[in-house]
C-alpha atoms as a PDB file:
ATOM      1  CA  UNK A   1       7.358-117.871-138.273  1.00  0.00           C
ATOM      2  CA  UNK A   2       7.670-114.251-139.799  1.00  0.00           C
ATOM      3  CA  UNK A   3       4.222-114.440-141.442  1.00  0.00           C
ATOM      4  CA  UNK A   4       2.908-114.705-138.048  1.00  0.00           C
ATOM      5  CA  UNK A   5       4.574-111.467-136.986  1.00  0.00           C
ATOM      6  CA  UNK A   6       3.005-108.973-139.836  1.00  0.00           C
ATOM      7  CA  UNK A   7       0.215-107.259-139.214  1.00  0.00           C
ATOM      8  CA  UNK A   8      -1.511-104.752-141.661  1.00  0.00           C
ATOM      9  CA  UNK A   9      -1.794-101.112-140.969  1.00  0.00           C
ATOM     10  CA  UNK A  10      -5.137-101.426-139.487  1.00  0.00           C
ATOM     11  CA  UNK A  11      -3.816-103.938-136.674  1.00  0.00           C
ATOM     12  CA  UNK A  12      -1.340-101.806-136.206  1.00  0.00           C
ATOM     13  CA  UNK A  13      -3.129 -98.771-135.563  1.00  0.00           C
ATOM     14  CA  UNK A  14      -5.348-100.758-133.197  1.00  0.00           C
ATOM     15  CA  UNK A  15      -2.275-101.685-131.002  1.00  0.00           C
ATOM     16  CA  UNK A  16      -1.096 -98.456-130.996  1.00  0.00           C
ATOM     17  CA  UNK A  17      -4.741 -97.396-129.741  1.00  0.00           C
ATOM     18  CA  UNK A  18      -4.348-100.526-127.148  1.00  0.00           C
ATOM     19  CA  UNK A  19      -0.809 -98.822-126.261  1.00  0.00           C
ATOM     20  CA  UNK A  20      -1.925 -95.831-124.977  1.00  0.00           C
ATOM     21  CA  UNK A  21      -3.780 -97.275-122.492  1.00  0.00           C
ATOM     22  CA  UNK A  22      -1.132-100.393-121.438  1.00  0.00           C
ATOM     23  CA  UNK A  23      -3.190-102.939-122.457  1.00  0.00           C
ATOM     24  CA  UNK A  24      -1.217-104.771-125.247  1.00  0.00           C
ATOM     25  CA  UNK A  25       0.650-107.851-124.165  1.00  0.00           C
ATOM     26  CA  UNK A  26       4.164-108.478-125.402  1.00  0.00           C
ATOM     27  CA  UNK A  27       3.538-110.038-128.715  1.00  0.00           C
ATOM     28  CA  UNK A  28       1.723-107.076-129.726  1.00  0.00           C
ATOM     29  CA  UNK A  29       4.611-104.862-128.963  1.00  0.00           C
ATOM     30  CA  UNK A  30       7.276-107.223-131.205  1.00  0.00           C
ATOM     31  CA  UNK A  31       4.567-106.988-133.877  1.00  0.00           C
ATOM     32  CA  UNK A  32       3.732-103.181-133.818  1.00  0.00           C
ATOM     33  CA  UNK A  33       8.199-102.313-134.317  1.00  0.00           C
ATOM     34  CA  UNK A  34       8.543-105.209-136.562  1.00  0.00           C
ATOM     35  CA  UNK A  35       5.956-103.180-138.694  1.00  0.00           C
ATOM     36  CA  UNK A  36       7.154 -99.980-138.064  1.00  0.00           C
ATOM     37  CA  UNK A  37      10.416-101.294-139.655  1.00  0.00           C
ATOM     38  CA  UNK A  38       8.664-101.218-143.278  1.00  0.00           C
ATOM     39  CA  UNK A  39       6.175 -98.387-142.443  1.00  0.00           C
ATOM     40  CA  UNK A  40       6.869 -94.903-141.759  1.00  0.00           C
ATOM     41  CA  UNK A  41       3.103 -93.903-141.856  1.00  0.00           C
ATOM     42  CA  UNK A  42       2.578 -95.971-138.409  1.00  0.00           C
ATOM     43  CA  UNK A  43       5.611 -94.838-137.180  1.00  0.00           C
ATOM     44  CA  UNK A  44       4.270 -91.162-137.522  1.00  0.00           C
ATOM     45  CA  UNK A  45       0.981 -92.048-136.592  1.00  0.00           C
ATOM     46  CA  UNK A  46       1.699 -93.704-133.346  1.00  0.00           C
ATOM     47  CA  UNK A  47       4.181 -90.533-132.711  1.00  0.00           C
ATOM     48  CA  UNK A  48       1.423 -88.657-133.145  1.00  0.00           C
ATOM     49  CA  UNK A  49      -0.989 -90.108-131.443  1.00  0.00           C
ATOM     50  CA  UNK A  50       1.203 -90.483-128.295  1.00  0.00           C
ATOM     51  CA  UNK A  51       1.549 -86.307-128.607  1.00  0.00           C
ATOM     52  CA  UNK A  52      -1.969 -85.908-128.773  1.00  0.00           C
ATOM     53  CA  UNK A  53      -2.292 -88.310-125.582  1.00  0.00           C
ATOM     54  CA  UNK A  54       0.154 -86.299-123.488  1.00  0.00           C
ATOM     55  CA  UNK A  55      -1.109 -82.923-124.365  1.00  0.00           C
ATOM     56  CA  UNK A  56      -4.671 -84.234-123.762  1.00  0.00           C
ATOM     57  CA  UNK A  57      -3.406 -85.215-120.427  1.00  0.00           C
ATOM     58  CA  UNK A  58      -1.317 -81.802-119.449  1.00  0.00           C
ATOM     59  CA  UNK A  59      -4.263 -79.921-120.121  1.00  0.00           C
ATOM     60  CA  UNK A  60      -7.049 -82.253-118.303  1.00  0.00           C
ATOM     61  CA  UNK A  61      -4.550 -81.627-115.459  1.00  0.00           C
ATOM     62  CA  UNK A  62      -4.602 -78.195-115.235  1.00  0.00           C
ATOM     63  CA  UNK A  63      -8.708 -78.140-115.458  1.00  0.00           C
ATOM     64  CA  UNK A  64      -9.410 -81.224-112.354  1.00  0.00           C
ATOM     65  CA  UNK A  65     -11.629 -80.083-110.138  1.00  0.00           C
ATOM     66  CA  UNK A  66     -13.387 -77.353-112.218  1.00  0.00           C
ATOM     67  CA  UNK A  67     -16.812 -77.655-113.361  1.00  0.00           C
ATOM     68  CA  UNK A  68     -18.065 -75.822-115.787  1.00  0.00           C
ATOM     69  CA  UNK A  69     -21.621 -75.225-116.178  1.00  0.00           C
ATOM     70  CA  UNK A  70     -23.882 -73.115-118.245  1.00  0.00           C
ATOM     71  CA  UNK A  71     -25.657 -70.374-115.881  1.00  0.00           C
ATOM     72  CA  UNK A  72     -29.645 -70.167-116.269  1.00  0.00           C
ATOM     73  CA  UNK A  73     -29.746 -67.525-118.586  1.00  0.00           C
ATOM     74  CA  UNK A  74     -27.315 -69.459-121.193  1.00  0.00           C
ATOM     75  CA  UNK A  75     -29.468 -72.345-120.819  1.00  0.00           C
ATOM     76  CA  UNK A  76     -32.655 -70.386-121.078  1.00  0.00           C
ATOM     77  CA  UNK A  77     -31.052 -68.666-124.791  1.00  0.00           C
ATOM     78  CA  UNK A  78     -30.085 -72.057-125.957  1.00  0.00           C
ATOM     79  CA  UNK A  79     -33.052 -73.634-125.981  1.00  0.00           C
ATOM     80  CA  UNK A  80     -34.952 -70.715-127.531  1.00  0.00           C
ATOM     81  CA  UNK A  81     -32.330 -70.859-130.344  1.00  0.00           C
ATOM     82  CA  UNK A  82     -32.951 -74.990-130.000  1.00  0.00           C
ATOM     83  CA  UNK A  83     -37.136 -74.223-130.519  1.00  0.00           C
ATOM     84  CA  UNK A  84     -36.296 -71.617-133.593  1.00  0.00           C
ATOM     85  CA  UNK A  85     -34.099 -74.649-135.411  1.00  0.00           C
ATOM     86  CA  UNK A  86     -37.269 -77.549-134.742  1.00  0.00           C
ATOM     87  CA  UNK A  87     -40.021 -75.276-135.716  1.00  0.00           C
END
């Protein structure tokens, strides 16, 4: 029955990915601590990677609403430097 419940590091990473968006079911979730239990590199990467996922967010929040777009004359520069790199 326990050979059902290890994954590898790779599956493990991908239901951490699946995690941050609430899609993995409940048999994922038993999996993903029963391998954190025997590896600390998951652990940390999945403490990570929620970090990165709530500053991500923070900052997205601050910025709703704002557009930013490049005026005419920034547009008209970059493809001039654009031209000089394809001739």
């Amino acid at each position: 029955m326990f050979k059902r419940l290890k994954i590898t590091c790779d599956q493990a990473t991908s239901i951490c990915n699946k995690n941050q968006y609430g899609a993995p079911t409940l048999l994922d979730k038993l999996k993903l601590n029963i391998h954190f239990l025997g590896c600390k590199f998951c652990s940390l990467y999945t403490k990570q990677n929620t970090m990165l996922t709530t500053l991500y967010k923070r900052h997205a929040k601050n910025y709703k609403g704002t557009k930013f777009c490049m005026s005419k004359e920034e547009k008209e520069i970059l493809k001039k430097e654009l031209e000089k790199i394809n001739s």
